[in-house]
PDB file of N, CA and C in Angstrom:
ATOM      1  N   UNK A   1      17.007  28.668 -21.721  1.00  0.00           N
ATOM      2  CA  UNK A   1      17.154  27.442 -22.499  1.00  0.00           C
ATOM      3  C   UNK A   1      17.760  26.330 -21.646  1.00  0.00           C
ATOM      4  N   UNK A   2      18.599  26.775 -21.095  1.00  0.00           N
ATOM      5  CA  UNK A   2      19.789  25.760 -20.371  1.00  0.00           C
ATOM      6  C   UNK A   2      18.532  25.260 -19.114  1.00  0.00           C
ATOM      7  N   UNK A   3      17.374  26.138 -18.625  1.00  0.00           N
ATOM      8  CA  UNK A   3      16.685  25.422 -17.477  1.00  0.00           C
ATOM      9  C   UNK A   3      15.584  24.535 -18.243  1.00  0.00           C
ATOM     10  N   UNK A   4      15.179  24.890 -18.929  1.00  0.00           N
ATOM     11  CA  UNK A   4      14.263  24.138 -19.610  1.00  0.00           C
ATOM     12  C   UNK A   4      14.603  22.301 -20.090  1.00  0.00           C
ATOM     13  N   UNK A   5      16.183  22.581 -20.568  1.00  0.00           N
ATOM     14  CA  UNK A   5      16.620  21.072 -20.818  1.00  0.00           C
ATOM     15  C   UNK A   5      17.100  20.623 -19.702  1.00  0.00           C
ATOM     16  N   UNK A   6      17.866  21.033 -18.558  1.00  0.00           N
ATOM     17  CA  UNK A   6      17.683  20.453 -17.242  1.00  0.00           C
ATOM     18  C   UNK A   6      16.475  20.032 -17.080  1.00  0.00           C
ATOM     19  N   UNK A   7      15.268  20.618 -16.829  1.00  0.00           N
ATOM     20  CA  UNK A   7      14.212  20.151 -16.432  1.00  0.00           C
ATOM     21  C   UNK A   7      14.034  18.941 -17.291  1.00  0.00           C
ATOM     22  N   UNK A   8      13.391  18.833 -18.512  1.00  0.00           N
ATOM     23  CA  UNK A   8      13.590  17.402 -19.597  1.00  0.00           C
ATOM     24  C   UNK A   8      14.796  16.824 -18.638  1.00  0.00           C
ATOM     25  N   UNK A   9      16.097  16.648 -18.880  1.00  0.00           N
ATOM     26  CA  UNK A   9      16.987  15.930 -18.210  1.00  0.00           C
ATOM     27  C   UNK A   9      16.391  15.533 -17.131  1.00  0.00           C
ATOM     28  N   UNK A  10      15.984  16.103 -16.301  1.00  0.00           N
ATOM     29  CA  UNK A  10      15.377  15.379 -15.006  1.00  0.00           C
ATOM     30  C   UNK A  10      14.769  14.424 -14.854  1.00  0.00           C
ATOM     31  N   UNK A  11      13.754  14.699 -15.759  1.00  0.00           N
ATOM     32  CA  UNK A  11      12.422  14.081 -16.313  1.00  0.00           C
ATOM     33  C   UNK A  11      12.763  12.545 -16.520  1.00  0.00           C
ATOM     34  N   UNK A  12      13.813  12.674 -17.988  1.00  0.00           N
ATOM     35  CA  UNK A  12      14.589  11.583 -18.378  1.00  0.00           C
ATOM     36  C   UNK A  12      15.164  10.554 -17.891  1.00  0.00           C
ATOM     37  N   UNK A  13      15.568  11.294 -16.331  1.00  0.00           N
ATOM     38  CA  UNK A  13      16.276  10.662 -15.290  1.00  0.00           C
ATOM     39  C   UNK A  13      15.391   9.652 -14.754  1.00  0.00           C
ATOM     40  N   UNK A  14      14.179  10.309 -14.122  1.00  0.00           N
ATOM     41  CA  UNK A  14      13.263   9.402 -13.533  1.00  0.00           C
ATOM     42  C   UNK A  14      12.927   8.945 -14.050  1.00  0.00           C
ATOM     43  N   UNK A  15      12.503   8.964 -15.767  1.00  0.00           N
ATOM     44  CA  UNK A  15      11.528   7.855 -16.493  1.00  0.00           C
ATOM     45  C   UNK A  15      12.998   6.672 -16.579  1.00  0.00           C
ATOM     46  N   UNK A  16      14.149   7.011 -16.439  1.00  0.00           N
ATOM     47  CA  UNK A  16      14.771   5.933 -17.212  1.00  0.00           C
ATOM     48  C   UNK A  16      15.210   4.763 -15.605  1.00  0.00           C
ATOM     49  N   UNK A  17      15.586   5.381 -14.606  1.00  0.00           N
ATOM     50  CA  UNK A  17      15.399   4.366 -13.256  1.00  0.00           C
ATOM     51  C   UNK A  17      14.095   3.851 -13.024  1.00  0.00           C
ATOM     52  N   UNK A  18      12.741   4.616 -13.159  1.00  0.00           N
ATOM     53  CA  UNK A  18      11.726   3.708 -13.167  1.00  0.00           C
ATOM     54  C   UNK A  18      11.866   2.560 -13.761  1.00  0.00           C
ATOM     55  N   UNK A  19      12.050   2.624 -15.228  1.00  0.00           N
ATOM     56  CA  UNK A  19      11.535   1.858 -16.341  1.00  0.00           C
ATOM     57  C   UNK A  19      12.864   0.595 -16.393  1.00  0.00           C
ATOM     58  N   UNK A  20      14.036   0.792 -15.613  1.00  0.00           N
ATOM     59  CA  UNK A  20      14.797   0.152 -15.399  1.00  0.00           C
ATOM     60  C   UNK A  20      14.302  -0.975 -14.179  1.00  0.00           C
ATOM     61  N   UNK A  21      13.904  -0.324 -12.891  1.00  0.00           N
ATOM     62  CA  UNK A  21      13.318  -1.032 -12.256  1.00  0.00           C
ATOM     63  C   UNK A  21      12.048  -1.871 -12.181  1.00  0.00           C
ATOM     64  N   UNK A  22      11.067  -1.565 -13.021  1.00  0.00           N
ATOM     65  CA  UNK A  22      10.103  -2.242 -13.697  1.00  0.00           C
ATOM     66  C   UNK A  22      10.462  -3.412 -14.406  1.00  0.00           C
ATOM     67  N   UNK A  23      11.797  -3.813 -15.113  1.00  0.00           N
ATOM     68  CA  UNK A  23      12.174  -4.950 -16.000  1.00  0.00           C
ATOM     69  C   UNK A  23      11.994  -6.236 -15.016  1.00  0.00           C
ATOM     70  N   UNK A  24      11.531  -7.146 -15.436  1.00  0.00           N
ATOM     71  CA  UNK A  24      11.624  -8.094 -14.654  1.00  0.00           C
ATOM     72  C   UNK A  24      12.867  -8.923 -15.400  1.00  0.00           C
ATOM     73  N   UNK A  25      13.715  -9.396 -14.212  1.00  0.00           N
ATOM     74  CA  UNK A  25      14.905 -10.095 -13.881  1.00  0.00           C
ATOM     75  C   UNK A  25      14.695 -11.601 -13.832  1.00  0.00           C
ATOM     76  N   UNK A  26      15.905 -12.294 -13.198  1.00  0.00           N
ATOM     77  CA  UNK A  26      15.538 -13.610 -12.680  1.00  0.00           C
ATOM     78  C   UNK A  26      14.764 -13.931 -11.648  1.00  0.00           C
ATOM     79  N   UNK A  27      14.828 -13.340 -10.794  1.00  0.00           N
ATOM     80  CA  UNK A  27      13.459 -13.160  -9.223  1.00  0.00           C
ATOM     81  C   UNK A  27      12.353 -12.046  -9.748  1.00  0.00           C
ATOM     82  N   UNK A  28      12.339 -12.160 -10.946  1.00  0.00           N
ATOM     83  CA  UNK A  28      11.025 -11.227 -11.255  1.00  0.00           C
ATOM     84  C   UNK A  28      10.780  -9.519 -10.935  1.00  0.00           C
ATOM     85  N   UNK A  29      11.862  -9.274 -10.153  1.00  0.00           N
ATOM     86  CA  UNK A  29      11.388  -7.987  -9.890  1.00  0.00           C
ATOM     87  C   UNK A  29      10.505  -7.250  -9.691  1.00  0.00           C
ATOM     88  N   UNK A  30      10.487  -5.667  -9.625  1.00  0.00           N
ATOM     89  CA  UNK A  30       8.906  -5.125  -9.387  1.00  0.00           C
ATOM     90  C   UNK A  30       7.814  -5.503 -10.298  1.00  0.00           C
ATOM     91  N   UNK A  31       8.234  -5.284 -11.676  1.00  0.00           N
ATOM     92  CA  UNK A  31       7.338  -5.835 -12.543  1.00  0.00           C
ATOM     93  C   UNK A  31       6.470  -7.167 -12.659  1.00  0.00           C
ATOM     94  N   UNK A  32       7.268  -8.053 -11.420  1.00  0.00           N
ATOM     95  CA  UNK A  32       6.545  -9.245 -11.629  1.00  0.00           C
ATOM     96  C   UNK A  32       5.652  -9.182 -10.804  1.00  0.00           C
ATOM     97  N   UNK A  33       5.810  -8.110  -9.511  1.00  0.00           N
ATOM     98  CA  UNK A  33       5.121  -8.098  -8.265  1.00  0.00           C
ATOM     99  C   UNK A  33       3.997  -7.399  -8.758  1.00  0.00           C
ATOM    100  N   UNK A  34       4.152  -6.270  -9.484  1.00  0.00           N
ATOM    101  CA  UNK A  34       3.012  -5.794 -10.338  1.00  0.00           C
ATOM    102  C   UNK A  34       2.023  -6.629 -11.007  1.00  0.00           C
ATOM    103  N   UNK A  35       2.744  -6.984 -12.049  1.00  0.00           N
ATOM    104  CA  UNK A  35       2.211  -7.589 -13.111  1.00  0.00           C
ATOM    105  C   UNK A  35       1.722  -9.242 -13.067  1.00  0.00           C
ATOM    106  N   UNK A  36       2.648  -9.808 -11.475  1.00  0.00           N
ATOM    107  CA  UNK A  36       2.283 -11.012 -11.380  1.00  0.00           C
ATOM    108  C   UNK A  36       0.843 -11.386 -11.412  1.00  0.00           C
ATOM    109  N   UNK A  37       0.425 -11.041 -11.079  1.00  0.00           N
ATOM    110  CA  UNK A  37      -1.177 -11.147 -10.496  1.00  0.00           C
ATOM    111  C   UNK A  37      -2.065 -11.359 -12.118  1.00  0.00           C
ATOM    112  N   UNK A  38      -1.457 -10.365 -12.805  1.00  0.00           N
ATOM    113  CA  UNK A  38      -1.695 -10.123 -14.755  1.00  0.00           C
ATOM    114  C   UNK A  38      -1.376 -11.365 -15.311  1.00  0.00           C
ATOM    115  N   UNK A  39      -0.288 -12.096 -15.304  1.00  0.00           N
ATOM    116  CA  UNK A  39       0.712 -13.246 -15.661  1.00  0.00           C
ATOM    117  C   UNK A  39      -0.489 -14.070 -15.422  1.00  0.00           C
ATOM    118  N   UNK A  40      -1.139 -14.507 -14.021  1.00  0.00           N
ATOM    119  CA  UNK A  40      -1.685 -15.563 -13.982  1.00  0.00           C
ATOM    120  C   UNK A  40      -3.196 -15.670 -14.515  1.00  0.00           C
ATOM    121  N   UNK A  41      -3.675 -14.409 -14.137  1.00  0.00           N
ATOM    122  CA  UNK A  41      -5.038 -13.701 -14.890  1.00  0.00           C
ATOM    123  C   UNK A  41      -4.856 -14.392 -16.591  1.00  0.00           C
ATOM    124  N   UNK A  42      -3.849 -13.752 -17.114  1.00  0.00           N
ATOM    125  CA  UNK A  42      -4.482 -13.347 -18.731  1.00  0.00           C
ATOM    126  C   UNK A  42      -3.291 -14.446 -18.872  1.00  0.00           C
ATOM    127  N   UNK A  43      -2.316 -15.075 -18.547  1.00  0.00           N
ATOM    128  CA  UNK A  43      -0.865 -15.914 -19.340  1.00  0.00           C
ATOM    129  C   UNK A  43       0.063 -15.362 -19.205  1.00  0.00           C
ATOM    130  N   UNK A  44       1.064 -15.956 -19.779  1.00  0.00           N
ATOM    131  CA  UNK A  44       1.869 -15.539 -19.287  1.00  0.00           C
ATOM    132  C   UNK A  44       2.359 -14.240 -21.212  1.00  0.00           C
ATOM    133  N   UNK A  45       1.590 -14.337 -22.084  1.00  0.00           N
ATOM    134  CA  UNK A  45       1.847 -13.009 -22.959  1.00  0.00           C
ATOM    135  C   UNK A  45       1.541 -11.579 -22.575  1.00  0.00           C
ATOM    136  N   UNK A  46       0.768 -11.473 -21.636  1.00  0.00           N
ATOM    137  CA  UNK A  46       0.330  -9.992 -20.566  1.00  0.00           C
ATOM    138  C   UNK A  46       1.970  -9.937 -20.610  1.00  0.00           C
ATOM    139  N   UNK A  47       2.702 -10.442 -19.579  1.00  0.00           N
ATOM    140  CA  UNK A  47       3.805 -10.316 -19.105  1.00  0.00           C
ATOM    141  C   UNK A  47       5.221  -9.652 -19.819  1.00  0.00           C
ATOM    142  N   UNK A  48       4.705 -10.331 -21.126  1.00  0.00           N
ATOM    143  CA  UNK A  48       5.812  -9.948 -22.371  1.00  0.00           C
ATOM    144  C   UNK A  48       5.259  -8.693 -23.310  1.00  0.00           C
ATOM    145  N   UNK A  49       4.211  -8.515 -22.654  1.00  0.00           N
ATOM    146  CA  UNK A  49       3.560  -7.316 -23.157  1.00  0.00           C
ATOM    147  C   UNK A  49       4.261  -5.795 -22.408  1.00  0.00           C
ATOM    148  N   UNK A  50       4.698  -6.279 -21.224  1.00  0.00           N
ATOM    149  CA  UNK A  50       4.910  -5.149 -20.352  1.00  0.00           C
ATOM    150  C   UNK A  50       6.557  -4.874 -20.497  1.00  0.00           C
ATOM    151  N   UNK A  51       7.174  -6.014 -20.943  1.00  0.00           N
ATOM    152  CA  UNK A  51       9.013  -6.505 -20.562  1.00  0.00           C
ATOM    153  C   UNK A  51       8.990  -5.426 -21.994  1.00  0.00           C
ATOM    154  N   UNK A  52       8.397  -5.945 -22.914  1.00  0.00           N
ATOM    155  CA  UNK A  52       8.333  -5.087 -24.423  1.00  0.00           C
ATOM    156  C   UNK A  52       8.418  -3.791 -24.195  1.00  0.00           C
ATOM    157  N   UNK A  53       7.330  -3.088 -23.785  1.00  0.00           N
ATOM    158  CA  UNK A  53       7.506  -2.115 -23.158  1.00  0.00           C
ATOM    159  C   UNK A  53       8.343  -0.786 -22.503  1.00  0.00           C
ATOM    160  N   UNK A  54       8.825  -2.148 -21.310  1.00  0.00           N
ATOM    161  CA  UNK A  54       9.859  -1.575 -20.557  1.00  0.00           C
ATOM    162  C   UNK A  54      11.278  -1.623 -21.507  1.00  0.00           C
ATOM    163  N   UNK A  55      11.360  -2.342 -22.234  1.00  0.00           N
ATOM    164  CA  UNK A  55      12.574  -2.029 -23.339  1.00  0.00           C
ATOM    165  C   UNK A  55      12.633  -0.991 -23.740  1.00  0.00           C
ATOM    166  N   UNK A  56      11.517  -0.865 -24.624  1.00  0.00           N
ATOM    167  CA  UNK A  56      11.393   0.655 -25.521  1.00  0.00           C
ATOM    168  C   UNK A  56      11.879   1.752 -24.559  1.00  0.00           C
ATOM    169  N   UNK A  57      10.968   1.896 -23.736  1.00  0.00           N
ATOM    170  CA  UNK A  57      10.990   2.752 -22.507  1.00  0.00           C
ATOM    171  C   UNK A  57      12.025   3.321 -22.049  1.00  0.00           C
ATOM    172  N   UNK A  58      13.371   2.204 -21.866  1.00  0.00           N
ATOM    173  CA  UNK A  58      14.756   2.546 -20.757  1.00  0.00           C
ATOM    174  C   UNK A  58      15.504   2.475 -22.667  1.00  0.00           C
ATOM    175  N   UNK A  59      14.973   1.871 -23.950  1.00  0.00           N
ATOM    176  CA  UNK A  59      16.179   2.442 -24.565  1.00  0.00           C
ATOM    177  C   UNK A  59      16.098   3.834 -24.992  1.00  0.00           C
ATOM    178  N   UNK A  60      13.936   4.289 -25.260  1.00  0.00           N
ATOM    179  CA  UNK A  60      14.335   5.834 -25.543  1.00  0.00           C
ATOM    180  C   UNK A  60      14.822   6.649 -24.108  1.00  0.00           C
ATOM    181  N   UNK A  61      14.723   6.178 -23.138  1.00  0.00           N
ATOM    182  CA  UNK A  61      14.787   6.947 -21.948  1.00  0.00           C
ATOM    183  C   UNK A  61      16.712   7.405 -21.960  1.00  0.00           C
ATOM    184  N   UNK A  62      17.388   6.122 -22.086  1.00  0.00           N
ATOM    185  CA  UNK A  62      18.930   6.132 -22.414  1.00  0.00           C
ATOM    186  C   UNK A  62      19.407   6.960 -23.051  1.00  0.00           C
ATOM    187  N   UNK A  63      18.848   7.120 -24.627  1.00  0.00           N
ATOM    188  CA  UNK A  63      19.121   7.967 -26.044  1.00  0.00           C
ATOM    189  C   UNK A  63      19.151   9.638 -25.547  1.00  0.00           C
ATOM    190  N   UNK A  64      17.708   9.795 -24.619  1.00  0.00           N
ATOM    191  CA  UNK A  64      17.523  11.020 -24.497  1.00  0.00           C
ATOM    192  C   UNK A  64      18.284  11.519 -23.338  1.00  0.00           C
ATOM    193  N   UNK A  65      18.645  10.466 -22.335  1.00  0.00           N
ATOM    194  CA  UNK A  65      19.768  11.104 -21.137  1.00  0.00           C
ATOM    195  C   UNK A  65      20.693  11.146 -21.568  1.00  0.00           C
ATOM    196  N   UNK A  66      21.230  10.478 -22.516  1.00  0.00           N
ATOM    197  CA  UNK A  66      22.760  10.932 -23.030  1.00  0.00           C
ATOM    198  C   UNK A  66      22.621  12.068 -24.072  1.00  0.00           C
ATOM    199  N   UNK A  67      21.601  12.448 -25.081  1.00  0.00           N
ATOM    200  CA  UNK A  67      21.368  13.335 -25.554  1.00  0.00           C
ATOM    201  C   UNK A  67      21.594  14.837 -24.736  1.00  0.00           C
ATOM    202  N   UNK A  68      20.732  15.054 -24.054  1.00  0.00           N
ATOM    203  CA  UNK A  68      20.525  16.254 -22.990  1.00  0.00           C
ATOM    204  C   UNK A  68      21.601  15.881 -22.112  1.00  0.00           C
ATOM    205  N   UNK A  69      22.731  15.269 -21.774  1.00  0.00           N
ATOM    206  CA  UNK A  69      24.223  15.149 -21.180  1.00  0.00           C
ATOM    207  C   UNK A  69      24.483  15.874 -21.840  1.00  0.00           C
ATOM    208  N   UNK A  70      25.310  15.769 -23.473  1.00  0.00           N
ATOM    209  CA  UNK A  70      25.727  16.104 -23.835  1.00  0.00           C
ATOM    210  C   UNK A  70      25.351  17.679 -24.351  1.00  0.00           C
ATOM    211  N   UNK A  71      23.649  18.041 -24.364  1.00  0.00           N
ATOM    212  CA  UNK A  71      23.544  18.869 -24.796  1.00  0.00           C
ATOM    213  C   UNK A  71      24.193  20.610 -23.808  1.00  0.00           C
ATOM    214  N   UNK A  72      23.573  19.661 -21.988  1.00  0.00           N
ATOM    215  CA  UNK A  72      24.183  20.466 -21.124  1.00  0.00           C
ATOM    216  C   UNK A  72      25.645  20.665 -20.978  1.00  0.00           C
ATOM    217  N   UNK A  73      26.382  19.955 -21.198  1.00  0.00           N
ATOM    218  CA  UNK A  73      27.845  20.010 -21.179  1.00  0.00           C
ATOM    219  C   UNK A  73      27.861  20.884 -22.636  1.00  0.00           C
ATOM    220  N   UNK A  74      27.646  21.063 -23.736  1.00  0.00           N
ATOM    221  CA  UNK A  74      28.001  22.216 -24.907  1.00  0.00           C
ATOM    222  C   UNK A  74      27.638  23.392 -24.234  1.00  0.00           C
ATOM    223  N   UNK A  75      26.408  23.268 -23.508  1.00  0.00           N
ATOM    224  CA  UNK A  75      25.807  24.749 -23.128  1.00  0.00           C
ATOM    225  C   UNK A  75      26.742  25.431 -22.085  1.00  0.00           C
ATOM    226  N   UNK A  76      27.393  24.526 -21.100  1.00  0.00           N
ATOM    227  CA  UNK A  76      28.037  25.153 -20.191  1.00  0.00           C
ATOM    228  C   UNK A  76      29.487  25.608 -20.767  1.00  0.00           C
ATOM    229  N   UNK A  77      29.615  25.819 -21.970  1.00  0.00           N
ATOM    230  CA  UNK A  77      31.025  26.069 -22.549  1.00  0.00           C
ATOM    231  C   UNK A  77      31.142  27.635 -23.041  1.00  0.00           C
TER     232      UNK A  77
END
């Protein structure tokens, strides 16, 4: 049990630094370098299509790393 939610935890880990680094910032970040090219293509609502996104993304990504924190810290007791 305990490897199985490590593994998820892991998982969690990387989706939630991706999806963190994907946000575009004030210099736009990766997402803009991505998505810039999208921005000028389709407008600039492509863009807010992706920021939307990346919200959802890093807040379920957050919920579930602190979830499986806490779940590994009960297990190791």
């Amino acid at each position: 049990m305990s490897a199985v939610i490590t593994a998820v935890f892991v998982i969690a880990c990387l989706v939630l630094i991706v999806s963190i680094l994907m946000h575009s910032g004030r210099s736009a970040g990766l997402s803009g370098a991505i998505g810039g090219g999208a921005e000028q293509l389709f407008g600039k609502q492509k863009g807010r299509q992706y920021d939307t996104l990346f919200d959802r993304v890093t807040k379920i990504g957050a919920v579930l790393f602190i979830v499986l924190a806490i779940a590994l810290t009960a297990l190791q007791r």
